[in-house]
PDB file of N, CA and C in Angstrom:
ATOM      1  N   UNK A   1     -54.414  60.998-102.455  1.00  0.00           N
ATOM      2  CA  UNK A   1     -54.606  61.690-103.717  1.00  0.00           C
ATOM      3  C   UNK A   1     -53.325  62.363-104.155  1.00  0.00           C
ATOM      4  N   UNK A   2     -53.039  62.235-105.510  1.00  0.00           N
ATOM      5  CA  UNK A   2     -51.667  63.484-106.326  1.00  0.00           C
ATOM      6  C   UNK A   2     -52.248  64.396-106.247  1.00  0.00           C
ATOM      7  N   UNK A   3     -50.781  64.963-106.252  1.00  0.00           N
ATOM      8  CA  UNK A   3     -50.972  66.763-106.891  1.00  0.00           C
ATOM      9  C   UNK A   3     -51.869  67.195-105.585  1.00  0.00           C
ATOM     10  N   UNK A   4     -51.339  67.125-104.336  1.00  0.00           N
ATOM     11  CA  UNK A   4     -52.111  67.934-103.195  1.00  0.00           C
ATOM     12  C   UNK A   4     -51.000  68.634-102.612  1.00  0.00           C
ATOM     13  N   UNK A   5     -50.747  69.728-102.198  1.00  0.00           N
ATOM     14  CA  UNK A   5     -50.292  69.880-100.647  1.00  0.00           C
ATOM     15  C   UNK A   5     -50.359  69.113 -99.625  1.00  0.00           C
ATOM     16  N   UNK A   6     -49.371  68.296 -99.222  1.00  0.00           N
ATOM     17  CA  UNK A   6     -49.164  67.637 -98.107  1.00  0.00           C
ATOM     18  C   UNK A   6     -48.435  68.047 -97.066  1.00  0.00           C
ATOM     19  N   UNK A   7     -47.115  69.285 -97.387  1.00  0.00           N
ATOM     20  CA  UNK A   7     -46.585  69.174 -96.688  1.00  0.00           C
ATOM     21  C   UNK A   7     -45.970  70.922 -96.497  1.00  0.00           C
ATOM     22  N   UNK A   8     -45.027  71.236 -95.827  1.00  0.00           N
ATOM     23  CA  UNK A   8     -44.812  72.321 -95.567  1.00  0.00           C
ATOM     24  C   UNK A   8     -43.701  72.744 -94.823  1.00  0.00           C
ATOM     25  N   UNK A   9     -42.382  72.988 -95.216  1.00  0.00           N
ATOM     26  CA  UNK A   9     -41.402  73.504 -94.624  1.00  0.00           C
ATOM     27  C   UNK A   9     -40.972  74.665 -94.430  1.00  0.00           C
ATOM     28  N   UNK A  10     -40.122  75.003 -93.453  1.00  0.00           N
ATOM     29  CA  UNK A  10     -39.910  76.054 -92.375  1.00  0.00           C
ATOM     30  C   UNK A  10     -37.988  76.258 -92.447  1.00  0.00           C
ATOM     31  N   UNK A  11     -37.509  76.875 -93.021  1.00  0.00           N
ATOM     32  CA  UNK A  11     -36.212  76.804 -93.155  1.00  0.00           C
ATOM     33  C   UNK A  11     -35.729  77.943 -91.987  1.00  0.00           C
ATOM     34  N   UNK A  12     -34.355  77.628 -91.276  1.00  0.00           N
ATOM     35  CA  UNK A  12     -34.225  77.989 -90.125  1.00  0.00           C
ATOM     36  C   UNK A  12     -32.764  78.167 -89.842  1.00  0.00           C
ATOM     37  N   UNK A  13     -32.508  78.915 -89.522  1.00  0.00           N
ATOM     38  CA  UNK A  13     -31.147  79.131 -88.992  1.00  0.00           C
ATOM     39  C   UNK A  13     -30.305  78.540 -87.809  1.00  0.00           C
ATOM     40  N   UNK A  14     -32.133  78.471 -87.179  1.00  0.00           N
ATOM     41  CA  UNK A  14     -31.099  77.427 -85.582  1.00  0.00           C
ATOM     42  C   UNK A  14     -32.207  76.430 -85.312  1.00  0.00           C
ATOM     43  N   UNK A  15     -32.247  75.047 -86.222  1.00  0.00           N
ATOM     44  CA  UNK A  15     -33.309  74.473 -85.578  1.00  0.00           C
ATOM     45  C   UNK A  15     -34.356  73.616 -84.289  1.00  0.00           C
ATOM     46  N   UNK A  16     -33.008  73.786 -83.523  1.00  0.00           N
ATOM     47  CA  UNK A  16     -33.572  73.563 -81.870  1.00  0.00           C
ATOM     48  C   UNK A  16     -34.180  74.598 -81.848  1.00  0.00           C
ATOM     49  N   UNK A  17     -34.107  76.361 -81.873  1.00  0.00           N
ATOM     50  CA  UNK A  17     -34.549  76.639 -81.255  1.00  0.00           C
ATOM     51  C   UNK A  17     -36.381  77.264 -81.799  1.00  0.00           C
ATOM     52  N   UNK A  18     -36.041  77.003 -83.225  1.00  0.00           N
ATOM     53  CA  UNK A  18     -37.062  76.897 -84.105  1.00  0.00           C
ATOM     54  C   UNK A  18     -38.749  75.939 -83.375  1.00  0.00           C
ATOM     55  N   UNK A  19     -37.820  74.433 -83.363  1.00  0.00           N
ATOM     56  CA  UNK A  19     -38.381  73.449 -82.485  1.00  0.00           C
ATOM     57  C   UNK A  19     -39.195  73.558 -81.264  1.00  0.00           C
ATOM     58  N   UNK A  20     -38.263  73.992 -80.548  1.00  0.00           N
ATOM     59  CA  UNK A  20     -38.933  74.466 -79.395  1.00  0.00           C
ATOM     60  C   UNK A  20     -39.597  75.561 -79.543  1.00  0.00           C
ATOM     61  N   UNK A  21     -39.810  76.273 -79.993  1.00  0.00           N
ATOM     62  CA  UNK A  21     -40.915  77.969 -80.161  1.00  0.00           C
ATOM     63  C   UNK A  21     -42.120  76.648 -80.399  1.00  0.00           C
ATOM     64  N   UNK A  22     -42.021  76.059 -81.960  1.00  0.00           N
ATOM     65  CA  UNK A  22     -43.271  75.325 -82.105  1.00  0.00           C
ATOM     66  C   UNK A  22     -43.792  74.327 -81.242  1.00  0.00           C
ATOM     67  N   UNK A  23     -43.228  73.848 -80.301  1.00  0.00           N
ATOM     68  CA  UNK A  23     -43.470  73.204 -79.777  1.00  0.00           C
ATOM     69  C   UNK A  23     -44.041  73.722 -78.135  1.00  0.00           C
ATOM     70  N   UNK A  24     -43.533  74.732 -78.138  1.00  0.00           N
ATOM     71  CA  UNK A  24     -43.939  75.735 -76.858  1.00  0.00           C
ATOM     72  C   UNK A  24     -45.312  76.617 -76.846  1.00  0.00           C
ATOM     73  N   UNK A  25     -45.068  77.100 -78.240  1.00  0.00           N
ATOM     74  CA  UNK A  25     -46.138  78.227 -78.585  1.00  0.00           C
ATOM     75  C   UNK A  25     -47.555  77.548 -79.172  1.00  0.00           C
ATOM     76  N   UNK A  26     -47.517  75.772 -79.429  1.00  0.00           N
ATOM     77  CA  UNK A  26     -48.475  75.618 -80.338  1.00  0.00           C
ATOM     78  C   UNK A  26     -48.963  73.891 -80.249  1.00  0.00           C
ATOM     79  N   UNK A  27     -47.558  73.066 -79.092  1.00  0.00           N
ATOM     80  CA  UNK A  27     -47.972  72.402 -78.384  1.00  0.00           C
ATOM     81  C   UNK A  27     -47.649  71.114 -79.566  1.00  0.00           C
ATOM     82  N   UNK A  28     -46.762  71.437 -80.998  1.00  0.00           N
ATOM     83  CA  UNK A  28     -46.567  70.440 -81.766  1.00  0.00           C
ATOM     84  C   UNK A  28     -45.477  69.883 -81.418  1.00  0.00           C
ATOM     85  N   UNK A  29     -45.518  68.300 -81.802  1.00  0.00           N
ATOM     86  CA  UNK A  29     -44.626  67.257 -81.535  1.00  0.00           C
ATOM     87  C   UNK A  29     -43.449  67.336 -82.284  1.00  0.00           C
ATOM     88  N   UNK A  30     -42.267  67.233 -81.921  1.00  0.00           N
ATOM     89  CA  UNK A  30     -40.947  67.629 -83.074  1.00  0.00           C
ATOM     90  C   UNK A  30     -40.592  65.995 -83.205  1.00  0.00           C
ATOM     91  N   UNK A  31     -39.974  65.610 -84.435  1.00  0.00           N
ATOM     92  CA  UNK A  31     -39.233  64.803 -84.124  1.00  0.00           C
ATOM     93  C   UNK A  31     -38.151  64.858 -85.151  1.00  0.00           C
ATOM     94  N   UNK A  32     -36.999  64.288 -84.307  1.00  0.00           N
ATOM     95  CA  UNK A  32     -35.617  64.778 -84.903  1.00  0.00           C
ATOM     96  C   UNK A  32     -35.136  63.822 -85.831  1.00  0.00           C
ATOM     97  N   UNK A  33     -34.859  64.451 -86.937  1.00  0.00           N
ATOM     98  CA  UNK A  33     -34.101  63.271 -88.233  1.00  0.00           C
ATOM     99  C   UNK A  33     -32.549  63.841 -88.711  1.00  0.00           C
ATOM    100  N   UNK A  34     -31.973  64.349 -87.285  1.00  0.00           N
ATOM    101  CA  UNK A  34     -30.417  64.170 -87.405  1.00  0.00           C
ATOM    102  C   UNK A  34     -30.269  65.739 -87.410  1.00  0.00           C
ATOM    103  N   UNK A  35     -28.644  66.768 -87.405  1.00  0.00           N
ATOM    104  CA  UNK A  35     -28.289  67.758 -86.860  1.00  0.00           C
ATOM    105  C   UNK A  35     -29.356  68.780 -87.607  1.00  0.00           C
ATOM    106  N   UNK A  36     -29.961  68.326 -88.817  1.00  0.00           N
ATOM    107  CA  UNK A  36     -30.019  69.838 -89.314  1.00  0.00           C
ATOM    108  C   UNK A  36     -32.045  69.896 -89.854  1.00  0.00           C
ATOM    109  N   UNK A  37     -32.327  68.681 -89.188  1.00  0.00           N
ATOM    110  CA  UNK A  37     -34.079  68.662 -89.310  1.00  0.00           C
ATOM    111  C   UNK A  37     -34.818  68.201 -88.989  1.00  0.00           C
ATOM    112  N   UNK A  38     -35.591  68.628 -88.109  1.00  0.00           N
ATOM    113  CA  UNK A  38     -36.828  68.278 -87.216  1.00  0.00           C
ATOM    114  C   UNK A  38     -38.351  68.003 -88.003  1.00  0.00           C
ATOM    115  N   UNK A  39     -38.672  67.197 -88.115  1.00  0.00           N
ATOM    116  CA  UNK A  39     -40.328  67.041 -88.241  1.00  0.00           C
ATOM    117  C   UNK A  39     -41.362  67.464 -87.408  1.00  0.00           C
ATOM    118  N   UNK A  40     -42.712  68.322 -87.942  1.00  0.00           N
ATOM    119  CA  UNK A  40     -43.794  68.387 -87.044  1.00  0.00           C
ATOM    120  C   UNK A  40     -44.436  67.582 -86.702  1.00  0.00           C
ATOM    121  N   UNK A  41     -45.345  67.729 -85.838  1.00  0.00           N
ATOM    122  CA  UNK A  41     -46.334  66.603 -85.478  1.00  0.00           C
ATOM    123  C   UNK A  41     -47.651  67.117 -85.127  1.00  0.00           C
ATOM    124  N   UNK A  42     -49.136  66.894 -85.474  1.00  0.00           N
ATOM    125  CA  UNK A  42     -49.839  67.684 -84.754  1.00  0.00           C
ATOM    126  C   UNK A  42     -50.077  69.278 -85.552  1.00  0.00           C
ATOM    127  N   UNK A  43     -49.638  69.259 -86.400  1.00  0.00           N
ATOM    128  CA  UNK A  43     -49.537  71.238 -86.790  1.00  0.00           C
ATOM    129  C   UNK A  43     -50.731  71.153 -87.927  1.00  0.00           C
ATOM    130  N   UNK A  44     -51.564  70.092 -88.004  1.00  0.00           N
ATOM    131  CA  UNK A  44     -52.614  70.108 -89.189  1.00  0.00           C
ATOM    132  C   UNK A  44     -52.114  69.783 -90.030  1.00  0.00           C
ATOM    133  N   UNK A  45     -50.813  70.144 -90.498  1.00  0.00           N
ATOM    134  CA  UNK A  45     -50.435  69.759 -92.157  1.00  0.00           C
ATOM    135  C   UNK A  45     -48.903  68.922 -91.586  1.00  0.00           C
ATOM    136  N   UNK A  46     -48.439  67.855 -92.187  1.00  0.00           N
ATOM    137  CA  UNK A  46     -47.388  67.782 -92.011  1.00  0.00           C
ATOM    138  C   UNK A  46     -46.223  68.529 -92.195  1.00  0.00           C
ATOM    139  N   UNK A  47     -45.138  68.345 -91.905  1.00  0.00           N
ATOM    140  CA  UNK A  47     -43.966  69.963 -92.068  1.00  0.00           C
ATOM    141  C   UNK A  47     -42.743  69.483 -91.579  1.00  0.00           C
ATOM    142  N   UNK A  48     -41.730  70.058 -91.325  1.00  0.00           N
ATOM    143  CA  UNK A  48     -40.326  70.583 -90.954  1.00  0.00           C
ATOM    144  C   UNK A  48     -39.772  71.747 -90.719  1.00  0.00           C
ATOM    145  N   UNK A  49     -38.626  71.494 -89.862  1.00  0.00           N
ATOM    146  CA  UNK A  49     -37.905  72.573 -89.564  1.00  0.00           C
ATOM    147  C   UNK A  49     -36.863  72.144 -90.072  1.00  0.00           C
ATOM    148  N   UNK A  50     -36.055  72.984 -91.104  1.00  0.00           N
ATOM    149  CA  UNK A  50     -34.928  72.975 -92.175  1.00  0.00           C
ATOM    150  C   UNK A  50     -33.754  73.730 -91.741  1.00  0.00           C
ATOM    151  N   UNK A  51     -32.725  73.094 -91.138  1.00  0.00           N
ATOM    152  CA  UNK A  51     -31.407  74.074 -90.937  1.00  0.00           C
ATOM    153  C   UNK A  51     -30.105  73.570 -91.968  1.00  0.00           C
ATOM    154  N   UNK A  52     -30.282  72.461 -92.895  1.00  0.00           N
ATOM    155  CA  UNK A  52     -29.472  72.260 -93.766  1.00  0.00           C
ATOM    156  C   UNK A  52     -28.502  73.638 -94.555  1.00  0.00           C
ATOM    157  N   UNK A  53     -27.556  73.931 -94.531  1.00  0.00           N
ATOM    158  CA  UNK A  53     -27.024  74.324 -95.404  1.00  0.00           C
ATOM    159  C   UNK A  53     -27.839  74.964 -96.870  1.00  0.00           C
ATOM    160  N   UNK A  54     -27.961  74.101 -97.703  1.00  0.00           N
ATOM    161  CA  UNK A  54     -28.969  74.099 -98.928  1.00  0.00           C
ATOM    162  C   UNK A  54     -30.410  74.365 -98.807  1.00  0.00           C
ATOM    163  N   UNK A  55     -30.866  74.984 -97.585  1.00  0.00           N
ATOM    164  CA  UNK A  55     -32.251  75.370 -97.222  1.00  0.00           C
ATOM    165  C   UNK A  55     -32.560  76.183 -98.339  1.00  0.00           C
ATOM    166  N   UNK A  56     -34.006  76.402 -98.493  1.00  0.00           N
ATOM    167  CA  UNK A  56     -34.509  77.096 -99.371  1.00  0.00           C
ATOM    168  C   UNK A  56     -34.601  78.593 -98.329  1.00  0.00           C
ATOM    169  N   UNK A  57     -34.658  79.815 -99.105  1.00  0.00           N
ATOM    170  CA  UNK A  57     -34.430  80.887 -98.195  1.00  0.00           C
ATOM    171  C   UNK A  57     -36.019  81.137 -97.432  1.00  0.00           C
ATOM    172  N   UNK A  58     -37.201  80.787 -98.147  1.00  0.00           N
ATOM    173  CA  UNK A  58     -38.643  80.926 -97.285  1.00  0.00           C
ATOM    174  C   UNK A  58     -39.799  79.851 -97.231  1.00  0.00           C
ATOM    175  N   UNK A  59     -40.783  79.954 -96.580  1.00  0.00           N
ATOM    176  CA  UNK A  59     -41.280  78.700 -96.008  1.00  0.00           C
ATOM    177  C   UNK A  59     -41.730  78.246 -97.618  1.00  0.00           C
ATOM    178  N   UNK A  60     -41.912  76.934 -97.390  1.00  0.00           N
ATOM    179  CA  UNK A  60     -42.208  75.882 -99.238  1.00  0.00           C
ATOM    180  C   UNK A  60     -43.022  75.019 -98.661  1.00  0.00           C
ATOM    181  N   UNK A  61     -44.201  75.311 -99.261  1.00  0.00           N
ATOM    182  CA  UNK A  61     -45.451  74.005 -99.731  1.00  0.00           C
ATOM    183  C   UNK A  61     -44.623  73.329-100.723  1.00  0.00           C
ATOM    184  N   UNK A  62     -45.003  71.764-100.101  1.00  0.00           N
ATOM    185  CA  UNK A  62     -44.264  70.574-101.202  1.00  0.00           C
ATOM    186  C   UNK A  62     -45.300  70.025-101.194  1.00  0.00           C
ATOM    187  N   UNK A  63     -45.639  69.747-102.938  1.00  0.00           N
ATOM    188  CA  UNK A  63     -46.914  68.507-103.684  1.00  0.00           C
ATOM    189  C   UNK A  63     -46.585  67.458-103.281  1.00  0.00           C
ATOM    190  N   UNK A  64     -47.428  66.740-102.951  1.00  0.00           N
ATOM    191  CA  UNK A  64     -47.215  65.478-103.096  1.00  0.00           C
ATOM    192  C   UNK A  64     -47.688  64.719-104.261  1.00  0.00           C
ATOM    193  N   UNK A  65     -47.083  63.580-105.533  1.00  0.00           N
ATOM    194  CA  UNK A  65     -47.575  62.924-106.414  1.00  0.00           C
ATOM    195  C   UNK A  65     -46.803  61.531-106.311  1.00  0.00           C
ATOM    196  N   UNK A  66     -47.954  61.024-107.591  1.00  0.00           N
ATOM    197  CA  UNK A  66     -47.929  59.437-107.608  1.00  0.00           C
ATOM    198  C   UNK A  66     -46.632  59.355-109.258  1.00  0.00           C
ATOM    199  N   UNK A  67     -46.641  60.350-109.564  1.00  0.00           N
ATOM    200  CA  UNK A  67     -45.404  60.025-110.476  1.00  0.00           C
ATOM    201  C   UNK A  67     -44.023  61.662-110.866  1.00  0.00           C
ATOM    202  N   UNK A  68     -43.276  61.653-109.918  1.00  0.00           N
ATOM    203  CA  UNK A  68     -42.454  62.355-109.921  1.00  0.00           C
ATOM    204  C   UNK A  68     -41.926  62.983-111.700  1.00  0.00           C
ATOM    205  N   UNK A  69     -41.375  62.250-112.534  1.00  0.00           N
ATOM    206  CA  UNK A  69     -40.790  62.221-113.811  1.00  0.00           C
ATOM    207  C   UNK A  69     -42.536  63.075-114.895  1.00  0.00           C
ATOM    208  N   UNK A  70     -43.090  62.833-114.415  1.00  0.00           N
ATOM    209  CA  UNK A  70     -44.312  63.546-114.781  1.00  0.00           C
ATOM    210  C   UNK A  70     -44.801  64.330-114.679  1.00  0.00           C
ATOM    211  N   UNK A  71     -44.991  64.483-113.101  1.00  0.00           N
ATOM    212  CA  UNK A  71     -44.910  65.918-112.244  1.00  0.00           C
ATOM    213  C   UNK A  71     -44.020  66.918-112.797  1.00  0.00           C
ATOM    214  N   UNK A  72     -42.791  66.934-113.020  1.00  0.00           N
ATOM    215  CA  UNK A  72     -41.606  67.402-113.541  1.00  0.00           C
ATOM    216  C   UNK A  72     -41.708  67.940-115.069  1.00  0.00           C
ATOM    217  N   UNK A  73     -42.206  67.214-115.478  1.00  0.00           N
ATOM    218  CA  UNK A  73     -42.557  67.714-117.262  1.00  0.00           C
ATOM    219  C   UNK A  73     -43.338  68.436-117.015  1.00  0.00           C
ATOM    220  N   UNK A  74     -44.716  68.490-116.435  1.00  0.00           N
ATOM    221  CA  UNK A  74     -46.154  69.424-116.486  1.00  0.00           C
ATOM    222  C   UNK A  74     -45.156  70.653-115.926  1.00  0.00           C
ATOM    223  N   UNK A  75     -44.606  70.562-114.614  1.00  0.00           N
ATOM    224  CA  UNK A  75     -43.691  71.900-114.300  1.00  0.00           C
ATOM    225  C   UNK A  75     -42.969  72.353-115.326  1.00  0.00           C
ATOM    226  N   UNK A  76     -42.296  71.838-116.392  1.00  0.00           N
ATOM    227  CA  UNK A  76     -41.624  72.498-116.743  1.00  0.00           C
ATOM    228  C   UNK A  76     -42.405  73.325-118.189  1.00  0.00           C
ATOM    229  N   UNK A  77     -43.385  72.413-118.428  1.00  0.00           N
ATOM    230  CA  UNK A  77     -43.872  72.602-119.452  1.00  0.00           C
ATOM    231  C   UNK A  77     -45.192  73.760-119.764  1.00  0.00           C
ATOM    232  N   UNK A  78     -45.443  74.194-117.953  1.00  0.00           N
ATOM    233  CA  UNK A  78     -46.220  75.477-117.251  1.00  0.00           C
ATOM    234  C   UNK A  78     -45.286  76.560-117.220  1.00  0.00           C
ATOM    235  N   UNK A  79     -44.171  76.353-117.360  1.00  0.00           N
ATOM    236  CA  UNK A  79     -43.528  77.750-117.333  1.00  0.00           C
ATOM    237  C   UNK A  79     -42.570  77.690-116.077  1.00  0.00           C
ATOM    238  N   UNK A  80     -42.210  76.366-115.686  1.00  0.00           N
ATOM    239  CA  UNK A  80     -41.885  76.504-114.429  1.00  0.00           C
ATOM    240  C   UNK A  80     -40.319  75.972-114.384  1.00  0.00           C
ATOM    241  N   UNK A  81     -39.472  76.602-113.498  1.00  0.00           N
ATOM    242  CA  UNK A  81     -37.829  76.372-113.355  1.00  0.00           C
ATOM    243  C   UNK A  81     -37.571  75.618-112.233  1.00  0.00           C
ATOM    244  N   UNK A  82     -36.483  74.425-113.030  1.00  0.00           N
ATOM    245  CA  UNK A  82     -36.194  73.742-111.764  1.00  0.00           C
ATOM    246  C   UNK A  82     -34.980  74.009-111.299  1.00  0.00           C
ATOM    247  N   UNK A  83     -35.060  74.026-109.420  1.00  0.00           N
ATOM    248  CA  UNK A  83     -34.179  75.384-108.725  1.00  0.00           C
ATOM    249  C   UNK A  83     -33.341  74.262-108.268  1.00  0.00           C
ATOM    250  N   UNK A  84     -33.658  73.075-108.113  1.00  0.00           N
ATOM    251  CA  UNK A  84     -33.081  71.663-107.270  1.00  0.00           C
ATOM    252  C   UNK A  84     -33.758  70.137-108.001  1.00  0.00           C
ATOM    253  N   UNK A  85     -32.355  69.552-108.988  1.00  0.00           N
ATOM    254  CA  UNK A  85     -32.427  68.158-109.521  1.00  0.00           C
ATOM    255  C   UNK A  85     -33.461  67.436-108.588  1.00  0.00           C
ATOM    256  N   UNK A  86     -33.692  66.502-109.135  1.00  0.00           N
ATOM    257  CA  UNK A  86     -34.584  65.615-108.400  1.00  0.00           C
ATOM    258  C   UNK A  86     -33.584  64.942-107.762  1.00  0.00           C
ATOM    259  N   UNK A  87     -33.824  64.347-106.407  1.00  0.00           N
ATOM    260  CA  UNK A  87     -33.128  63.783-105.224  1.00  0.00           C
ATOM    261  C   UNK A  87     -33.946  63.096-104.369  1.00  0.00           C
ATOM    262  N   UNK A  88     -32.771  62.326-103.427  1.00  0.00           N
ATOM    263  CA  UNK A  88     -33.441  61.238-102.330  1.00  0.00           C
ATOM    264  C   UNK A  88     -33.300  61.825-101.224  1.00  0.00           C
ATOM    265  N   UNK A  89     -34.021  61.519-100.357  1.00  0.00           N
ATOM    266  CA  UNK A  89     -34.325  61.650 -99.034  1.00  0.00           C
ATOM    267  C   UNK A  89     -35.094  61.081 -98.271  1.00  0.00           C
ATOM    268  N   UNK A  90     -35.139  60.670 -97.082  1.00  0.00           N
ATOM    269  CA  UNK A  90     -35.557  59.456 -96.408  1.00  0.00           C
ATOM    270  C   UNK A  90     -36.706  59.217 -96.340  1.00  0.00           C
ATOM    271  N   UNK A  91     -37.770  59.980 -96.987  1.00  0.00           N
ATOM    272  CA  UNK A  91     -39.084  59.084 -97.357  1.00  0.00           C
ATOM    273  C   UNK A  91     -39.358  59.141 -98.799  1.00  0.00           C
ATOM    274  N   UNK A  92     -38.575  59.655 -99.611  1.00  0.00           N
ATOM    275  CA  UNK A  92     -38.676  59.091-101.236  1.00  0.00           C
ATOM    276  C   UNK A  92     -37.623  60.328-101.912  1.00  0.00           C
ATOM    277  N   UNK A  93     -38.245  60.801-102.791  1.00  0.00           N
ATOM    278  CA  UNK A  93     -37.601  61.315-104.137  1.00  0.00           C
ATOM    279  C   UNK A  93     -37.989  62.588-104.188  1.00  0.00           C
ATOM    280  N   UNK A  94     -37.702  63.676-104.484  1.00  0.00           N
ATOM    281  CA  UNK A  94     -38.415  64.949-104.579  1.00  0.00           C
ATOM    282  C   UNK A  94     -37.541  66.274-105.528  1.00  0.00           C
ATOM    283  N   UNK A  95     -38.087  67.271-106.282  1.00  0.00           N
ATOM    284  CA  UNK A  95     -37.327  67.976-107.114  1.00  0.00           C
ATOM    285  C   UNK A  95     -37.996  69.520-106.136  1.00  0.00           C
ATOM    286  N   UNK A  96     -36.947  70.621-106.634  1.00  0.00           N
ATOM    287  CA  UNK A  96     -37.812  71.840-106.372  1.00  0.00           C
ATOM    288  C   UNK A  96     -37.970  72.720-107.616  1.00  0.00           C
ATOM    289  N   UNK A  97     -38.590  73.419-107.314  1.00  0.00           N
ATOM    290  CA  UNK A  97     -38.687  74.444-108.827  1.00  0.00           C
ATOM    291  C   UNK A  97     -39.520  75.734-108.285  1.00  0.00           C
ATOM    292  N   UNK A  98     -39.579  76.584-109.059  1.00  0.00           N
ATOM    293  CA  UNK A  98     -40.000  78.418-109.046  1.00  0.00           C
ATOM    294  C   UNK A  98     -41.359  78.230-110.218  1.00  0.00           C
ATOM    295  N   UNK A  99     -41.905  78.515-109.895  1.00  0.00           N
ATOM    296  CA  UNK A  99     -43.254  78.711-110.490  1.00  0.00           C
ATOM    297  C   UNK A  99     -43.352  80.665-111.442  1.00  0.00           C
ATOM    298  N   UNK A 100     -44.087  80.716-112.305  1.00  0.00           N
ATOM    299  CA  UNK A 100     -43.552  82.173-113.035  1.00  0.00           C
ATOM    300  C   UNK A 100     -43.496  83.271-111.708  1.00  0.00           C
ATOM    301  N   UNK A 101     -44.344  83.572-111.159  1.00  0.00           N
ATOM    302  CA  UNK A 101     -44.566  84.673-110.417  1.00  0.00           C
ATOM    303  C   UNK A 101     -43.039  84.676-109.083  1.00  0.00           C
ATOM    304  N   UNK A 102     -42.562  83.751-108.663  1.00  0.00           N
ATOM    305  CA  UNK A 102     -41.411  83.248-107.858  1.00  0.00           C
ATOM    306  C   UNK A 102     -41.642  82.624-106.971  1.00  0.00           C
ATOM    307  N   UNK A 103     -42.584  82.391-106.368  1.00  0.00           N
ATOM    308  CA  UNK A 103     -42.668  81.533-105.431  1.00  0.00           C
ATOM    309  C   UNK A 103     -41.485  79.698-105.633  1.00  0.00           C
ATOM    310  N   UNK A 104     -40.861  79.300-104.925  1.00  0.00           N
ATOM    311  CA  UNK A 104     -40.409  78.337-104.790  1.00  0.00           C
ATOM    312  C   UNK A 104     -41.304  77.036-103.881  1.00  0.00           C
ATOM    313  N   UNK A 105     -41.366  75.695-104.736  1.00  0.00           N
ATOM    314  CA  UNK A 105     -41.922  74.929-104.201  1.00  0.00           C
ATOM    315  C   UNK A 105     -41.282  73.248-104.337  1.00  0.00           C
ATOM    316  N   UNK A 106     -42.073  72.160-104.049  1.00  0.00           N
ATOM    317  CA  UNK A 106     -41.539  70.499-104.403  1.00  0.00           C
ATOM    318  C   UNK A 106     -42.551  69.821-104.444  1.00  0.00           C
ATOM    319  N   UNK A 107     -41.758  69.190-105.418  1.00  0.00           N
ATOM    320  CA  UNK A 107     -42.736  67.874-105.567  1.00  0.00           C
ATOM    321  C   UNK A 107     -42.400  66.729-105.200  1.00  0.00           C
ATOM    322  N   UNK A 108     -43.288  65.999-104.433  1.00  0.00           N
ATOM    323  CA  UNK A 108     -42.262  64.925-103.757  1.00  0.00           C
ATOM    324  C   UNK A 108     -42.946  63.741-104.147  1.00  0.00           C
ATOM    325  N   UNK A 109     -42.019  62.243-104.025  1.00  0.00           N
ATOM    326  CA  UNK A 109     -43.403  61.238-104.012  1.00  0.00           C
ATOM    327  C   UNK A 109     -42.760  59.828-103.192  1.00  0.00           C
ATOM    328  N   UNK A 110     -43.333  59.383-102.715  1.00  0.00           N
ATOM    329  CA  UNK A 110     -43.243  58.420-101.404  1.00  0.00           C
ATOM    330  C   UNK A 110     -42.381  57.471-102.049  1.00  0.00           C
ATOM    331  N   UNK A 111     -41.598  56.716-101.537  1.00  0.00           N
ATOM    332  CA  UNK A 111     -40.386  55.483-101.447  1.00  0.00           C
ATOM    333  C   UNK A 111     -41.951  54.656-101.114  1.00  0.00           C
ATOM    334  N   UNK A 112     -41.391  53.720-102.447  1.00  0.00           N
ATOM    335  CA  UNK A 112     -42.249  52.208-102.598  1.00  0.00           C
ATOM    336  C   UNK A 112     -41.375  51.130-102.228  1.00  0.00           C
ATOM    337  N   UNK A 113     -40.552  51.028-101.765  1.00  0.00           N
ATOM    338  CA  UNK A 113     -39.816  49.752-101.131  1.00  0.00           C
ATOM    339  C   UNK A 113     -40.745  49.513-100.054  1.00  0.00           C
TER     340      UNK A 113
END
């Protein structure tokens, strides 16, 4: 289904050791997609641990939808600011944006190749 919560990131300063807490304290599966981000496994919702540089500063629910360029208009057209262009990343395409009140969030949508 669009327009759900699928997913949920964790931005981090040191993400080994991020990794390991979750994985110690809660028994979830990490898996590593290179120096600066780990995937959950097991945590109920899918997720990450974010040590990129360009991290967002607090944890972000990301939508998941079936048409990104669409998604993007209704955001903007709710009142909503986009904080990060739309971009690639290794399972598709995704933008971020601030919603009125501030919360920061994404919308992402799956690579069809």
């Amino acid at each position: 289904m669009a327009d759900q919560i699928d997913y949920i990131e964790f931005p981090s300063r040191d993400r080994a050791r991020s990794s390991a807490f979750f994985e110690a304290a809660f028994g979830w599966g990490i898996t590593s997609y290179g120096p600066d981000y780990d995937g959950l496994e097991g945590a109920g919702i899918d997720g990450g641990i974010d040590q990129a540089q360009a991290r967002v500063a607090a944890t972000m629910a990301i939508i998941r939808t079936d048409d990104l360029d669409a998604a993007e208009a209704r955001v903007r057209a709710a009142g909503g600011e986009i904080t990060r262009a739309q971009f690639d990343f290794p399972g598709g395409r995704r933008f971020h944006f601030r919603e009125p009140g501030g919360n920061e969030l994404a919308v992402w949508v799956a690579r069809t190749e």
